[in-house]
N, C-alpha and C. Protein backbone atom coordinates (compact mmCIF):
# COMPACT_ATOMS: atom_id res chain seq x y z
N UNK A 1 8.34 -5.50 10.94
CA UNK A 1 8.13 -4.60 12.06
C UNK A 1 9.38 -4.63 12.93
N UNK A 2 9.67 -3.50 13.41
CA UNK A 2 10.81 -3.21 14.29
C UNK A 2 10.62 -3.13 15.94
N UNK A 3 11.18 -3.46 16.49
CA UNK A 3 11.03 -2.93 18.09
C UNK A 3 12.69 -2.22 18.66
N UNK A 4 12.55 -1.04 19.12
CA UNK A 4 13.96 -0.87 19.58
C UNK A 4 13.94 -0.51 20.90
N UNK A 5 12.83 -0.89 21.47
CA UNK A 5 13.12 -0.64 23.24
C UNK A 5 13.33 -1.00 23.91
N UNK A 6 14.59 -0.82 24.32
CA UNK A 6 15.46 -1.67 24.95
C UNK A 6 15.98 -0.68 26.30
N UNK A 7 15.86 -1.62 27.43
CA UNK A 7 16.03 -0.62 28.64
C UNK A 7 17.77 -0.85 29.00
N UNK A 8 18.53 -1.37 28.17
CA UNK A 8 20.04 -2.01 28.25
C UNK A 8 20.70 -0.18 27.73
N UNK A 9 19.68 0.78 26.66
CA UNK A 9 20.01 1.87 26.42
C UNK A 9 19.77 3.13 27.40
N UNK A 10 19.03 2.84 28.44
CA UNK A 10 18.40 3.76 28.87
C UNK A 10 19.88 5.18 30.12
N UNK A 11 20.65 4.56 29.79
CA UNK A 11 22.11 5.67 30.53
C UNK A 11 22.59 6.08 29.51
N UNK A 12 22.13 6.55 28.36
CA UNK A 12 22.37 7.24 27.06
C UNK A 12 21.41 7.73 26.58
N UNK A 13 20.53 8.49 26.59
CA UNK A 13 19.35 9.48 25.88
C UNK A 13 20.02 9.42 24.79
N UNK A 14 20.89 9.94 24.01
CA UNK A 14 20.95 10.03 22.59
C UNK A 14 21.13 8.71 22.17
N UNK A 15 22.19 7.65 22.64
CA UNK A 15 21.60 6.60 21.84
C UNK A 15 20.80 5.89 22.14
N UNK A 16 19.88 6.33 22.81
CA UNK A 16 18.60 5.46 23.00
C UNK A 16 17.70 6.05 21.96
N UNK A 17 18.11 7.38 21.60
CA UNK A 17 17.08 8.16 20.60
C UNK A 17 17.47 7.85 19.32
N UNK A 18 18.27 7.23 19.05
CA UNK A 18 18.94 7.00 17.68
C UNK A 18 18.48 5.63 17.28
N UNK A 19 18.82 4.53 18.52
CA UNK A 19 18.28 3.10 18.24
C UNK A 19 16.79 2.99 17.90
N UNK A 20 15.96 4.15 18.78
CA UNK A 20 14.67 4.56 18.32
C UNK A 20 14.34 4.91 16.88
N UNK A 21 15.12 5.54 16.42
CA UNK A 21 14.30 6.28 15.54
C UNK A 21 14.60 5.95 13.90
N UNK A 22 13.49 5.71 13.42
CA UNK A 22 13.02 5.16 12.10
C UNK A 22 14.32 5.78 11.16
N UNK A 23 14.51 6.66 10.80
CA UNK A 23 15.05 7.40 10.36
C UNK A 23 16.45 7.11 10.17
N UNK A 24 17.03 5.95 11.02
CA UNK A 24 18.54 5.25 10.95
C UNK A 24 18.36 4.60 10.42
N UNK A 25 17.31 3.92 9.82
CA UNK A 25 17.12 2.47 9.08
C UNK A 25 18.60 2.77 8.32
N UNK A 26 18.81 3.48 7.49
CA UNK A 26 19.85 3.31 5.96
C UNK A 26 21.30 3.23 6.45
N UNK A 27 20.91 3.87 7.37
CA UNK A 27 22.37 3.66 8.59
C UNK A 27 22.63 2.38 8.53
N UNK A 28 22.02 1.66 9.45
CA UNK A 28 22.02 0.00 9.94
C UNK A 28 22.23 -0.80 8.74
N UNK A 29 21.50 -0.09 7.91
CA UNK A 29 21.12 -0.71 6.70
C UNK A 29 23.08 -1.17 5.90
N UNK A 30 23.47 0.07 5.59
CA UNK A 30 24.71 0.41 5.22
C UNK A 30 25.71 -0.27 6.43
N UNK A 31 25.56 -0.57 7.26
CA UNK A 31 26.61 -0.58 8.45
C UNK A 31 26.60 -2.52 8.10
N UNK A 32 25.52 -2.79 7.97
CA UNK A 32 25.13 -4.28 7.48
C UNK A 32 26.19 -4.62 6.06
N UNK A 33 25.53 -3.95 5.15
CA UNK A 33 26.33 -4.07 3.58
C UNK A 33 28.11 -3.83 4.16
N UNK A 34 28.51 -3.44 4.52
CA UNK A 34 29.98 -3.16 4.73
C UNK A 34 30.49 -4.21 5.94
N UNK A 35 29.53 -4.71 6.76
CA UNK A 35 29.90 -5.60 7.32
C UNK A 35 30.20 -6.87 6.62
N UNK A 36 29.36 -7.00 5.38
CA UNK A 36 28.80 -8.04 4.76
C UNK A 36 30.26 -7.90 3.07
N UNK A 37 31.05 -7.10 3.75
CA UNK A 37 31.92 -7.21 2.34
C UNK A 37 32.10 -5.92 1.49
N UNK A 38 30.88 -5.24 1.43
CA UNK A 38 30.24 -4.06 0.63
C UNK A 38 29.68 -4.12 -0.35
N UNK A 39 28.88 -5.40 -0.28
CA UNK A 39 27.69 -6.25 -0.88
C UNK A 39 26.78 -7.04 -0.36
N UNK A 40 25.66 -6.81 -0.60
CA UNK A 40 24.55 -7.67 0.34
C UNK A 40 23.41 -8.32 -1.24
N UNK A 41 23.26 -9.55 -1.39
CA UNK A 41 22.90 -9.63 -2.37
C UNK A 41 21.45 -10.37 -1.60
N UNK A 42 20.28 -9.76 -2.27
CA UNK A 42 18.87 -10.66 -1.66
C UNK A 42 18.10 -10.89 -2.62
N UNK A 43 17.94 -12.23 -2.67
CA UNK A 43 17.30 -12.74 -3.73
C UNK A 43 15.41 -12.16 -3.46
N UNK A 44 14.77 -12.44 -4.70
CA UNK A 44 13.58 -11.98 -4.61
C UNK A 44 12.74 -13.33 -3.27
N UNK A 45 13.05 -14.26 -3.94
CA UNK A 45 12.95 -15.93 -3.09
C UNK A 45 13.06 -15.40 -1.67
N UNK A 46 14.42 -14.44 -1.08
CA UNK A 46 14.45 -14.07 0.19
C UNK A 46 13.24 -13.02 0.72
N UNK A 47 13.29 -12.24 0.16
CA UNK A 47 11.77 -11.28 -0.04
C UNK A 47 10.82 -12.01 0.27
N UNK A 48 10.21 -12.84 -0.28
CA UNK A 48 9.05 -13.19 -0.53
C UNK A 48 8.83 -14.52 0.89
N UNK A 49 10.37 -14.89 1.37
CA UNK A 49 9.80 -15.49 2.79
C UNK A 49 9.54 -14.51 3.93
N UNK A 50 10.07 -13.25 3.74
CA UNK A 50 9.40 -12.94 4.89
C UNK A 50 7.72 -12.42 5.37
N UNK A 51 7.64 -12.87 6.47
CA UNK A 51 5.99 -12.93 6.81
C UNK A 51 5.88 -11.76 7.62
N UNK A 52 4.65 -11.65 7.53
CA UNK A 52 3.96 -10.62 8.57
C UNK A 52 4.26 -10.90 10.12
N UNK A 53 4.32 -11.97 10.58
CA UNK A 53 4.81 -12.49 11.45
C UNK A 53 5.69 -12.46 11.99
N UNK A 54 6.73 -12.23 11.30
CA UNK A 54 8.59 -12.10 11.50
C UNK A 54 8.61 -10.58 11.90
N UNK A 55 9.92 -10.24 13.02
CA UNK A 55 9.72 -9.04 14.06
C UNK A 55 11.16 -9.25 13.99
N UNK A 56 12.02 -8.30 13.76
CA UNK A 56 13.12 -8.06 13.95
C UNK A 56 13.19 -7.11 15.07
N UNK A 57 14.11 -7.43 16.33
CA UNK A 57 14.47 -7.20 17.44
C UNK A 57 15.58 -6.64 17.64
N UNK A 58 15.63 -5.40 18.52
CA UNK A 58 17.05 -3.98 18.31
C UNK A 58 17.54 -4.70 20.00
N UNK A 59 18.98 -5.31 20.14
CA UNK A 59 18.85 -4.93 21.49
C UNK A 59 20.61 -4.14 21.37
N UNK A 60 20.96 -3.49 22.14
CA UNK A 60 22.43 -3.32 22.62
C UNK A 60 23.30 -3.28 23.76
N UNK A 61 24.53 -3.85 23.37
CA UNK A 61 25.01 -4.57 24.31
C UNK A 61 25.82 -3.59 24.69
N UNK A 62 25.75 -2.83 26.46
CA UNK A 62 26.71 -1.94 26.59
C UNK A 62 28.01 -2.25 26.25
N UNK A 63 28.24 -3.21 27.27
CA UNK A 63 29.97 -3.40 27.47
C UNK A 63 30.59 -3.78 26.11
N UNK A 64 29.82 -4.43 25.08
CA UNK A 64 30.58 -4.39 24.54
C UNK A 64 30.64 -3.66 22.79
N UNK A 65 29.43 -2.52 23.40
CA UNK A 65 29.10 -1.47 22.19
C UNK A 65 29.13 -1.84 20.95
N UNK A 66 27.52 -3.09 20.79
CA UNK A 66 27.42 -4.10 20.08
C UNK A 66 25.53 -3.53 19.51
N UNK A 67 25.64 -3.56 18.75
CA UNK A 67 24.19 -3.73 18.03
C UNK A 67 23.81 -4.85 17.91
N UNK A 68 22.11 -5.54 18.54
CA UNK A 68 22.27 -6.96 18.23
C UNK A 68 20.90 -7.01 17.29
N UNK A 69 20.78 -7.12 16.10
CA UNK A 69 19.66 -7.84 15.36
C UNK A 69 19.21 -8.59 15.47
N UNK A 70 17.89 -9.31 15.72
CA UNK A 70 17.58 -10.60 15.79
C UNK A 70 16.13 -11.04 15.15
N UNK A 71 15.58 -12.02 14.07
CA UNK A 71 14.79 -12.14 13.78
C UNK A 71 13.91 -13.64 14.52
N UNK A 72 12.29 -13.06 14.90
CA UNK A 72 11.80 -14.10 15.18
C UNK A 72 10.31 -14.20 14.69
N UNK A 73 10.15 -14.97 14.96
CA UNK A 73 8.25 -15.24 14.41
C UNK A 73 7.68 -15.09 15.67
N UNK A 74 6.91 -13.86 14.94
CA UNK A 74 5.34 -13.22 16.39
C UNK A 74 4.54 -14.16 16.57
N UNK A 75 3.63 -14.47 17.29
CA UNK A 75 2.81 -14.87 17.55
C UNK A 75 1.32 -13.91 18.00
N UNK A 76 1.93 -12.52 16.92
CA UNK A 76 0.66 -11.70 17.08
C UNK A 76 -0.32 -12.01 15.59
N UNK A 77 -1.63 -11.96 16.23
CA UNK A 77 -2.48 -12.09 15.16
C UNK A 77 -2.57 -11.16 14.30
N UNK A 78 -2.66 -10.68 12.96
CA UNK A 78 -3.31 -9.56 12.80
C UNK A 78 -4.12 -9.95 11.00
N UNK A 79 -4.87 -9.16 10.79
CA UNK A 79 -5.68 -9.12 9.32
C UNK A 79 -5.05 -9.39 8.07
N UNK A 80 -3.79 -9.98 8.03
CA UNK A 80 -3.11 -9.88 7.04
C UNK A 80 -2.35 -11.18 6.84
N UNK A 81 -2.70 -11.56 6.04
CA UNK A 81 -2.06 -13.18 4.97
C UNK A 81 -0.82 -13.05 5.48
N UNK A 82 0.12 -13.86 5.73
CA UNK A 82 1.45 -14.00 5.13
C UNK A 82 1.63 -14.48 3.74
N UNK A 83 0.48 -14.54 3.19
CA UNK A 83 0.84 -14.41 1.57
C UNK A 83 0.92 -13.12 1.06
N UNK A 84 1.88 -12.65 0.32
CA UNK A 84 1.78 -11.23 0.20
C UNK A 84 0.88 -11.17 -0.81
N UNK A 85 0.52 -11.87 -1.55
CA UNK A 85 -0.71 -11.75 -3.27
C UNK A 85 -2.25 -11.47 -2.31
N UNK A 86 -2.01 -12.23 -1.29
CA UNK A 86 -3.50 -11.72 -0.47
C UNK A 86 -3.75 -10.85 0.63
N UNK A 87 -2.32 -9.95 0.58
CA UNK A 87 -2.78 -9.35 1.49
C UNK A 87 -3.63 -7.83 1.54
N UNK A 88 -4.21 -7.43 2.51
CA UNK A 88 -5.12 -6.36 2.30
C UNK A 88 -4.38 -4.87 2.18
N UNK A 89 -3.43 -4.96 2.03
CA UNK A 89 -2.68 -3.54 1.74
C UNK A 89 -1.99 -3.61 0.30
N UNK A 90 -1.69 -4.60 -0.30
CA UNK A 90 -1.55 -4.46 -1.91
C UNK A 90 -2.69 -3.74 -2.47
């Protein structure tokens, strides 16, 4: 799950609408791989730790026109295993 609302964007409507919107994922996505060399290699092992739990966090840094990623563990409940073999949407 994503969150990108961040009030650090809010003296930019367009890029506040961009950090918003689902639709950049392949962007970020790509901007990552080229950061990363122009290879990003993820093992299945890496896949399979992430939980339902884990929330990756959009913030940006004006001054220094920085995208910041950050992953943490929720502490929201919800209906679903962090085992993925049990969970109710397979």
């Amino acid at each position: 799950m994503a969150k990108g609302n961040n009030p650090n964007t809010k003296g930019d409507p367009l890029l506040n609408s961009r950090l918003n919107s689902r639709d950049h994922l392949f962007t970020f996505l790509t901007a990552i791989v080229k950061k990363n060399g122009g290879k990003l290699i993820i093992s299945e092992e890496d896949l399979l730790s992430v939980q339902r739990s884990d929330m990756v966090t959009l913030a940006y840094n004006i001054e220094a026109k920085e995208l910041i990623f950050e992953v943490s563990a929720s502490d929201i409940t919800n209906n679903y295993s962090d085992d993925p073999k049990s969970r109710k949407d397979n």
